[in-house]
Each structure stands twice: as C-alpha cells, then as structure tokens.
C-alpha atoms as a PDB file:
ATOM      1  CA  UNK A   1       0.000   0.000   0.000  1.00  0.00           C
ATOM      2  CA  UNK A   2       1.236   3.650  -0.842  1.00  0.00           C
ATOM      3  CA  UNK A   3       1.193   6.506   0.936  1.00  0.00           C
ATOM      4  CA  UNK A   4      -1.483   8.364  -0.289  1.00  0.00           C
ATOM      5  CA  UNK A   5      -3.567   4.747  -0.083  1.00  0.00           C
ATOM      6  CA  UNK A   6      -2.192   4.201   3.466  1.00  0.00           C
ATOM      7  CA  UNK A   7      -3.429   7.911   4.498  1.00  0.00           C
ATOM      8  CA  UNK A   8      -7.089   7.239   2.758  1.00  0.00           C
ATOM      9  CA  UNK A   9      -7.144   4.121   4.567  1.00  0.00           C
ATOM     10  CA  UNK A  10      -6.296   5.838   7.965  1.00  0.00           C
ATOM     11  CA  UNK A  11      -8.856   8.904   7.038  1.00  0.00           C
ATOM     12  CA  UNK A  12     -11.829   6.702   6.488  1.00  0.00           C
ATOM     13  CA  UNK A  13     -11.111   4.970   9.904  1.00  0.00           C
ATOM     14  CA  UNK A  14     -10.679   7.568  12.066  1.00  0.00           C
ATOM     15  CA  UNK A  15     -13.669  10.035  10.451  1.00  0.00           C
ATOM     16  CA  UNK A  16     -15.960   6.601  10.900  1.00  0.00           C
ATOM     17  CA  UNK A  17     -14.530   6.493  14.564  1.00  0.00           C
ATOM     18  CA  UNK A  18     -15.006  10.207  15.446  1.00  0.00           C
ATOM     19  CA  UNK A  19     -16.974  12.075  12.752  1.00  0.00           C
ATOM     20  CA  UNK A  20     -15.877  15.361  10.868  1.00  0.00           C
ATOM     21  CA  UNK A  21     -14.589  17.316  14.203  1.00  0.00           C
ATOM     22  CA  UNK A  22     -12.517  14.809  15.789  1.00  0.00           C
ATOM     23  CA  UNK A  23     -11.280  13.244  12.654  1.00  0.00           C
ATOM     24  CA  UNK A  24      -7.877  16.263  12.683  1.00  0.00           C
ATOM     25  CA  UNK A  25      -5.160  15.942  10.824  1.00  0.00           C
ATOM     26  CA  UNK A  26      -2.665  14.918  13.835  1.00  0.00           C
ATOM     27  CA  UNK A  27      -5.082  11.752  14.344  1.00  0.00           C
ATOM     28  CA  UNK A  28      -5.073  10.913  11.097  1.00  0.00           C
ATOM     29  CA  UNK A  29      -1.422  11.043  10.134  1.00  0.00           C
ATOM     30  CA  UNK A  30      -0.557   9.389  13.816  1.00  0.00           C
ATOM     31  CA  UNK A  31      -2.703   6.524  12.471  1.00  0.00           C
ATOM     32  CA  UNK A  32      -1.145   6.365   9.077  1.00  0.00           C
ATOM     33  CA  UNK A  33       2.260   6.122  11.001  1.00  0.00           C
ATOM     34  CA  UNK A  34       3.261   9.690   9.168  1.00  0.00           C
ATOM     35  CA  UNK A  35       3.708  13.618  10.029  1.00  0.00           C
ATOM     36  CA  UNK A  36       1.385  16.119   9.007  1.00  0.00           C
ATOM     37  CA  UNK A  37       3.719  17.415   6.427  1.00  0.00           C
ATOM     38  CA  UNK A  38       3.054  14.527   4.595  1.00  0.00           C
ATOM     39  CA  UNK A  39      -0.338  14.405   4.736  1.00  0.00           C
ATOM     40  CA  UNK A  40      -0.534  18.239   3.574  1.00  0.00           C
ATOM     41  CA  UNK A  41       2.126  17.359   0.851  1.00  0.00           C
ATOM     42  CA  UNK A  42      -0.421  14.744  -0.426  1.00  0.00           C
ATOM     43  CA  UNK A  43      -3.692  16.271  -0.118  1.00  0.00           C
ATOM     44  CA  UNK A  44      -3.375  19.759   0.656  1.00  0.00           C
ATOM     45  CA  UNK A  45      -6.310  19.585   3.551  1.00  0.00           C
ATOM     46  CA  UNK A  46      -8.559  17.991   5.570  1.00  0.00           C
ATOM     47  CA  UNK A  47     -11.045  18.185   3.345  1.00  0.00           C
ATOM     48  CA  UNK A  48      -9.604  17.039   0.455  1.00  0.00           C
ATOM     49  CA  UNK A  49      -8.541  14.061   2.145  1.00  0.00           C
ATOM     50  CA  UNK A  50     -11.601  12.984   3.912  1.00  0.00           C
ATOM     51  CA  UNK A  51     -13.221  13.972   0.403  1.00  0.00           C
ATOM     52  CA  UNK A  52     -11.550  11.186  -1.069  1.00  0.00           C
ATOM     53  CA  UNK A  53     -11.504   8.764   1.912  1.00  0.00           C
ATOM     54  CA  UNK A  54     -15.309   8.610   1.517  1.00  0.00           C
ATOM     55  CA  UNK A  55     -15.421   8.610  -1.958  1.00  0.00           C
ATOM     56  CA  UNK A  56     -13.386   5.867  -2.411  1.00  0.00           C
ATOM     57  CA  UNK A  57     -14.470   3.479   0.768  1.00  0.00           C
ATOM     58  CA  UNK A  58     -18.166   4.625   0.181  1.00  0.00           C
ATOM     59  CA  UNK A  59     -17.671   3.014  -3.372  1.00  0.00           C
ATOM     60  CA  UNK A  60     -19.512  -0.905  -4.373  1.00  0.00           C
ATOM     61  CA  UNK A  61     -16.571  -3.329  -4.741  1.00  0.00           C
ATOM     62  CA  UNK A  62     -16.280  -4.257  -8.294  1.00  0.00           C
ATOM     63  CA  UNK A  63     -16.375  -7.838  -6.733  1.00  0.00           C
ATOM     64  CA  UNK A  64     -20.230  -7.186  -5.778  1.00  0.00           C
ATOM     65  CA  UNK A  65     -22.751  -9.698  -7.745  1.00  0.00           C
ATOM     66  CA  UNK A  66     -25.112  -8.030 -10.366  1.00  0.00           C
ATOM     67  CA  UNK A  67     -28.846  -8.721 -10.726  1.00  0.00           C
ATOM     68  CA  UNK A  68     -29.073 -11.434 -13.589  1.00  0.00           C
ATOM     69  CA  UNK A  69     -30.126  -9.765 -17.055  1.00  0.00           C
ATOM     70  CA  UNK A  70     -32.311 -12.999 -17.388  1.00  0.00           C
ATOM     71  CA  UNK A  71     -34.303 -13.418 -14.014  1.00  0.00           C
ATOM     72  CA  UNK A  72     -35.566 -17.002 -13.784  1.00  0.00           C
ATOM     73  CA  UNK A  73     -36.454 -17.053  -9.433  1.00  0.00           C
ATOM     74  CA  UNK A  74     -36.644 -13.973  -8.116  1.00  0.00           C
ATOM     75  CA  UNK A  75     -36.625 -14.593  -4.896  1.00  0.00           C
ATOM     76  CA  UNK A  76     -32.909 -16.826  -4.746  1.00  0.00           C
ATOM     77  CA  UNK A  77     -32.068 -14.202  -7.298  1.00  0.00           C
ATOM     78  CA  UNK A  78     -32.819 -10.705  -5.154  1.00  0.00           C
ATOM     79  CA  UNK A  79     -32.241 -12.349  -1.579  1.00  0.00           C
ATOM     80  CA  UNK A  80     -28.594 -13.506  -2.648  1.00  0.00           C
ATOM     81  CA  UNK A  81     -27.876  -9.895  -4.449  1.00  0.00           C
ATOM     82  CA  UNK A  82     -29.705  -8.309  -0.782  1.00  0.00           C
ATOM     83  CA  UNK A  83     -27.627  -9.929   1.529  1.00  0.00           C
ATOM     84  CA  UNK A  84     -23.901  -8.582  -0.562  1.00  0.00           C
ATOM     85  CA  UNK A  85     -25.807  -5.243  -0.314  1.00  0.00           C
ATOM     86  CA  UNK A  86     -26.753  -6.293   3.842  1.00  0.00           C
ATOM     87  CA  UNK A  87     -22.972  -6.752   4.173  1.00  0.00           C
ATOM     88  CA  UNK A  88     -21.662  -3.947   2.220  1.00  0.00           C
ATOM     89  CA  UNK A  89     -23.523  -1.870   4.130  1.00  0.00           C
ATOM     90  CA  UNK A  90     -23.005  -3.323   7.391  1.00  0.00           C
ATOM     91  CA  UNK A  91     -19.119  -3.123   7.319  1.00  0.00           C
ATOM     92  CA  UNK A  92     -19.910   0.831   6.847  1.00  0.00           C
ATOM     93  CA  UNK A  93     -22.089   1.598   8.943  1.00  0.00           C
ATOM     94  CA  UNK A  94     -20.221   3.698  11.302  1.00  0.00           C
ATOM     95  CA  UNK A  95     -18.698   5.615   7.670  1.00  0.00           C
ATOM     96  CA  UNK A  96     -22.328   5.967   6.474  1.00  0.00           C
ATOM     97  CA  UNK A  97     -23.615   7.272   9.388  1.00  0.00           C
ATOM     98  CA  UNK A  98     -21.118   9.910  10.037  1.00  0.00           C
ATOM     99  CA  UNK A  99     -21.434  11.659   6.336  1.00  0.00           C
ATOM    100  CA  UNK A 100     -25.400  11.670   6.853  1.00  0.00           C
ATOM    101  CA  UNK A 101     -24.782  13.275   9.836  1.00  0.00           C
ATOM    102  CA  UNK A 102     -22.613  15.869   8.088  1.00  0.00           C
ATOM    103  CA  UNK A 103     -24.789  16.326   4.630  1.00  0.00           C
ATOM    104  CA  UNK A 104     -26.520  19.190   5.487  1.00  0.00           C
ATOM    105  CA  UNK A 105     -23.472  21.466   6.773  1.00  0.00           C
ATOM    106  CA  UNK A 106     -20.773  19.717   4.106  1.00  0.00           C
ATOM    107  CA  UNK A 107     -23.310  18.367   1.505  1.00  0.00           C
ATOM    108  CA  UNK A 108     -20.070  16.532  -0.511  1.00  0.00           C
ATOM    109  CA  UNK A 109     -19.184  14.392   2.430  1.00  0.00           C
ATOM    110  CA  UNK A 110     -22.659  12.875   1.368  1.00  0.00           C
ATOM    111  CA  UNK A 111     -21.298  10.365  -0.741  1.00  0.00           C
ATOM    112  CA  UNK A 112     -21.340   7.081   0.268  1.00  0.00           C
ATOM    113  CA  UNK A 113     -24.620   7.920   1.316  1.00  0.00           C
ATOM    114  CA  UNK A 114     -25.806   8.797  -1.981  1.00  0.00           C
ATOM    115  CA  UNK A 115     -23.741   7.187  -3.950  1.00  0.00           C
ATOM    116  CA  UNK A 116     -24.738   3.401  -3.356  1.00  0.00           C
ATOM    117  CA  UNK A 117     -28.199   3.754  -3.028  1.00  0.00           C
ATOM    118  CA  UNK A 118     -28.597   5.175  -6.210  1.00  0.00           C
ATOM    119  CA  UNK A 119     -26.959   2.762  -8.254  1.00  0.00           C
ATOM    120  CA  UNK A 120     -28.378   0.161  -5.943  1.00  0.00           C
ATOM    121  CA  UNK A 121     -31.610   1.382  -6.679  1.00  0.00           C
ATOM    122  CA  UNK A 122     -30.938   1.640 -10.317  1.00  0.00           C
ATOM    123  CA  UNK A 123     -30.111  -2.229 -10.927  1.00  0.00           C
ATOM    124  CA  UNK A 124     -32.977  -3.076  -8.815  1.00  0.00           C
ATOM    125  CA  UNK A 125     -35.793  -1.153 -11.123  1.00  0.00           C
ATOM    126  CA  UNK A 126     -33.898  -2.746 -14.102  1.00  0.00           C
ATOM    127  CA  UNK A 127     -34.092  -6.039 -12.353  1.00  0.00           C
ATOM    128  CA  UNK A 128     -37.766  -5.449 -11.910  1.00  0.00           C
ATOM    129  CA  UNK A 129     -38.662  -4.422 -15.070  1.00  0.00           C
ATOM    130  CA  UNK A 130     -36.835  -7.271 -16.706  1.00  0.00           C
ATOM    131  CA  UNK A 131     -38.778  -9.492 -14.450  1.00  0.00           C
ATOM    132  CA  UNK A 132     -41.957  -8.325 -15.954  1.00  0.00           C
ATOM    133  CA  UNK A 133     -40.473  -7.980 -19.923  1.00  0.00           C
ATOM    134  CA  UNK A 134     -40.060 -12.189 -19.022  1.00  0.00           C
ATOM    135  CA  UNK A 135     -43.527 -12.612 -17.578  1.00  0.00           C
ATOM    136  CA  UNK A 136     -42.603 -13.318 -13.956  1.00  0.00           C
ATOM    137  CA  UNK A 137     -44.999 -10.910 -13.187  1.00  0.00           C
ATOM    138  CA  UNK A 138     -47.944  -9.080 -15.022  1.00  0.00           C
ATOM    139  CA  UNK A 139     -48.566  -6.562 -12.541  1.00  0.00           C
ATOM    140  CA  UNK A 140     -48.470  -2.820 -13.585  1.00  0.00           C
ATOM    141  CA  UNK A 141     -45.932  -0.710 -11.309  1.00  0.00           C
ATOM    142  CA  UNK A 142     -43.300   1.841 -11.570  1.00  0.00           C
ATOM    143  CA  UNK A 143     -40.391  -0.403 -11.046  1.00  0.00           C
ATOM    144  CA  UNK A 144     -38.556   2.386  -9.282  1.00  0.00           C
ATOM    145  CA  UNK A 145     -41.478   2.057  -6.317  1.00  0.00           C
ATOM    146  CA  UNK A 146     -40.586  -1.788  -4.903  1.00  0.00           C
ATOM    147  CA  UNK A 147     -36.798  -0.765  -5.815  1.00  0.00           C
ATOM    148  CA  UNK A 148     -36.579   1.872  -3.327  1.00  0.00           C
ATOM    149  CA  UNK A 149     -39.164   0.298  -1.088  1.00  0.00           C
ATOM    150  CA  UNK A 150     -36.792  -3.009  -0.777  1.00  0.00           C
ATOM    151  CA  UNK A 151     -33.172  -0.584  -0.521  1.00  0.00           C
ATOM    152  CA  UNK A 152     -34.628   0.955   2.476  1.00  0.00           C
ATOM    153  CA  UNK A 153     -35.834  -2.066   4.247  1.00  0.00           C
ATOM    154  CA  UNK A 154     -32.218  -3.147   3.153  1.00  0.00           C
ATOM    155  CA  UNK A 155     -30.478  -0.170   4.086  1.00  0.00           C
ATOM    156  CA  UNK A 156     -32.220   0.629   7.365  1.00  0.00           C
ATOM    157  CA  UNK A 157     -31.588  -3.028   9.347  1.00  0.00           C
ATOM    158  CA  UNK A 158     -27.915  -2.534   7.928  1.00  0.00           C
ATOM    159  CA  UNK A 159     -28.137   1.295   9.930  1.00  0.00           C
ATOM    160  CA  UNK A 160     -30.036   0.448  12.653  1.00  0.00           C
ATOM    161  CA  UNK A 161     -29.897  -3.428  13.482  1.00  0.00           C
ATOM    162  CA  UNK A 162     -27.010  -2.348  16.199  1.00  0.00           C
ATOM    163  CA  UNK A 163     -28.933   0.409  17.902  1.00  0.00           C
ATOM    164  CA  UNK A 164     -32.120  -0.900  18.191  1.00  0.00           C
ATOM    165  CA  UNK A 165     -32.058  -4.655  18.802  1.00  0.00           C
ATOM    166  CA  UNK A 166     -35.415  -4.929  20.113  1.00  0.00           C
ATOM    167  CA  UNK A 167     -36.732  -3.685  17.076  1.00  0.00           C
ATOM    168  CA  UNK A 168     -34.955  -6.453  14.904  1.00  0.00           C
ATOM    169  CA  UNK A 169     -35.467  -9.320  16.468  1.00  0.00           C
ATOM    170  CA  UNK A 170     -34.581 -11.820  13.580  1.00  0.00           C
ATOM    171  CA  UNK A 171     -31.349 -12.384  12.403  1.00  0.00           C
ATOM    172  CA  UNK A 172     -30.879  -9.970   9.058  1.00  0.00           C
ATOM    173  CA  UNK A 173     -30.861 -13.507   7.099  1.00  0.00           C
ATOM    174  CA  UNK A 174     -34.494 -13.910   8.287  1.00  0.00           C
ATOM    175  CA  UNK A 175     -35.484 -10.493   7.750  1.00  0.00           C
ATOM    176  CA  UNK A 176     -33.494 -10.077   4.169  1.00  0.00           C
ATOM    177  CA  UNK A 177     -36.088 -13.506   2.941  1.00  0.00           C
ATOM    178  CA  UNK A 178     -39.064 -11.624   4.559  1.00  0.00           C
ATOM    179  CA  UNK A 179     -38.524  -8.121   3.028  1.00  0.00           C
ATOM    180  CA  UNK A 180     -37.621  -9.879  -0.756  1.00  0.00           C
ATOM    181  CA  UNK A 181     -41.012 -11.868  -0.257  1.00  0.00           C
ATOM    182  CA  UNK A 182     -43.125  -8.619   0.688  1.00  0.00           C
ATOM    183  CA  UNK A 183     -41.501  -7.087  -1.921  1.00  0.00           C
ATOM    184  CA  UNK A 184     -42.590  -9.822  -4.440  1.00  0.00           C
ATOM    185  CA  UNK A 185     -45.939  -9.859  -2.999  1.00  0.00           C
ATOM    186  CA  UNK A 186     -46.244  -6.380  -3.239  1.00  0.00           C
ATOM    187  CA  UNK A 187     -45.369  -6.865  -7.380  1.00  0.00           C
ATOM    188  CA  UNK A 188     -47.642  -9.740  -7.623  1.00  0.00           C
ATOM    189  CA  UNK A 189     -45.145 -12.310  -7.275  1.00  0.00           C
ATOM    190  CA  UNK A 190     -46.092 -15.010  -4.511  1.00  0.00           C
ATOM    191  CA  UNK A 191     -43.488 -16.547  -2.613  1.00  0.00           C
ATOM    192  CA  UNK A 192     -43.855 -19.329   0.447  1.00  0.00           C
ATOM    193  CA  UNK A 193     -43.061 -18.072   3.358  1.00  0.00           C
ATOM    194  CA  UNK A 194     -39.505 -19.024   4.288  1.00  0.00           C
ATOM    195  CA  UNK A 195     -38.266 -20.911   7.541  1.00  0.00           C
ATOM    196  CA  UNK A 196     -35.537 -22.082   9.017  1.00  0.00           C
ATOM    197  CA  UNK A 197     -36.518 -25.895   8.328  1.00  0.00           C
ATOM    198  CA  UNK A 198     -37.342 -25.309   4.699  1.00  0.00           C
ATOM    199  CA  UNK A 199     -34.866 -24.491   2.130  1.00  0.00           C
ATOM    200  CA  UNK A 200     -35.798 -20.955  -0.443  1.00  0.00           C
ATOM    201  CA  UNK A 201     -38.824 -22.026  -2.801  1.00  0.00           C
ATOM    202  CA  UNK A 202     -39.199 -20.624  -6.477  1.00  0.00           C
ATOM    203  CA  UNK A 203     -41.540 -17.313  -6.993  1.00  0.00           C
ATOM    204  CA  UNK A 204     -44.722 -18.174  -8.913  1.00  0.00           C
ATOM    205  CA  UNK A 205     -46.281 -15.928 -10.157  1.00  0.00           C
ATOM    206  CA  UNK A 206     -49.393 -14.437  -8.015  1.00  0.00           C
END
C-alpha cells in the first residue's frame, strides 16, 4: 500500500470512529504512522482528504454480484444480491452514518450515502422491469417504487440493526427472505413463506 492509499485508509477509519470534528489531521497522520507534512504534501487539507476517503471506501466493490439480465427465481435471485448489499452496508455503517450526519453542513461528504443507493436502486428497477419484460410478473408498477421500497428495508436493518435490537429481532438472514417476499408480494409475485426448516422455494407468479 502507498502513501497516499495508506493515508485514505487511515482517514476513512478515524472520520468513521469520530466524525468530521474529531477526525484532525494529527489523528489521522498518527494513524497512518506519518507527520502532518506529509499528509498536507499529499492532499493539501482535511477536506480534500476525507473527500476522497469517503469517496473511495463509500464506493460498491467491483467484486459485488449483479442482478441477472435474465431473471428465472426472483426470490434466490434478489435475496442472494440483498444480503452482498446487507454486508456492504453493514461493514460501513459507522462511515455511512457519520457523512449523513454531516450532509446538510458539508453536503459533498454525502457520498457514500448517496452514492450506493442510487446505483443500488438503479439495478434493482432494471431487475424489476426485466422481471416483468419475461412474464414473472404481469402486474403494472413503476419499477422504481418496490426498488426503493426493498433498498430501504435493506439499508435501514444494515443502519439500525445495532442500535435498536429490540426492534430487529430476527437475524438480518431472516429479515433479508421476509422483506424480498413482501416485496414480491407487493409486485404480484407469490413466494412461500420461508423458515428455518425449509430451504428458499421458487416465486410463482401471483
């Protein structure tokens, strides 16, 4: 890892650790192992460098599974692709949080909280409206309404899971299956209801 890597890496750390305020310059470089000096040399500022910390760890891996261009069962299909998205999200939670928190007074520090969600989004209303070019579902909709309606399900147990247990009391497995079925439903596409005893059945459609 190079330096101007190794400083990113120690930037998104410590601003997910301590927000905007505590996230100085001295902290950052003393976690990078470095002086100031050369954290000015390769960024210039604070900004600039938490700028590009979040940019770059608020980013999908290129590793992350696409939706199939060809859906054939929905409901393997979008719970597989919503649990990558679970644990994307999870691991950056505390990153996520921070630049929501700072949106309104820095509105660029936004983006890994834009970002993601919008391409997210995007592949999931294509998904959907594949689904019903094939005929796994005949319902009318604006595919953008169940895409955003399943992201935030997705999005809010990765956010909030940790904080408020007793409001998410299955595992996110369990509650991934159950927001992809009400999500099918909700499209026309009936799915069993999952448990733990029975393995993931095929959509039908409703």
């Amino acid at each position: 890892m190079d330096m101007r890597d190794k400083l990113i890496e120690s930037a998104a750390r410590v601003f997910a650790e301590a927000g905007y305020r505590g996230a100085t310059t001295r902290r950052i470089a003393q976690d990078a192992g470095v002086n100031e000096i050369t954290l000015f040399r390769h960024f210039g500022n604070k900004d600039a460098l938490l700028l590009e910390a979040v940019r770059v760890h608020g980013a999908p891996k290129p590793t992350m599974p696409e939706l199939p261009q060809h859906p054939v069962d929905p409901f393997a299909e979008l719970e597989r692709w919503c649990r990558v998205q679970h644990e994307f999200l999870l691991e950056r939670r505390a990153l996520i949080r921070n630049c929501m928190g700072e949106m309104e007074e820095r509105p660029d520090m936004g983006h890994p909280a834009k970002a993601h969600p919008h391409g997210a989004a995007a592949a999931l209303a294509g998904y959907f409206e594949r689904m019903r070019a094939t005929g796994l579902t005949t319902q009318r909709f604006d595919p953008a309404a169940p895409a955003w309606m399943l992201l935030a399900a997705v999005f809010g147990d990765a956010m909030w899971r940790g904080i408020l247990p007793e409001l998410y009391g299955e595992s996110a497995d369990a509650a991934i299956a159950e927001y992809v079925r009400l999500t099918l439903s909700s499209i026309g596409v009936a799915v069993t209801q999952v448990t733990d005893e029975t393995p993931a059945p095929h959509a039908r459609t409703a």
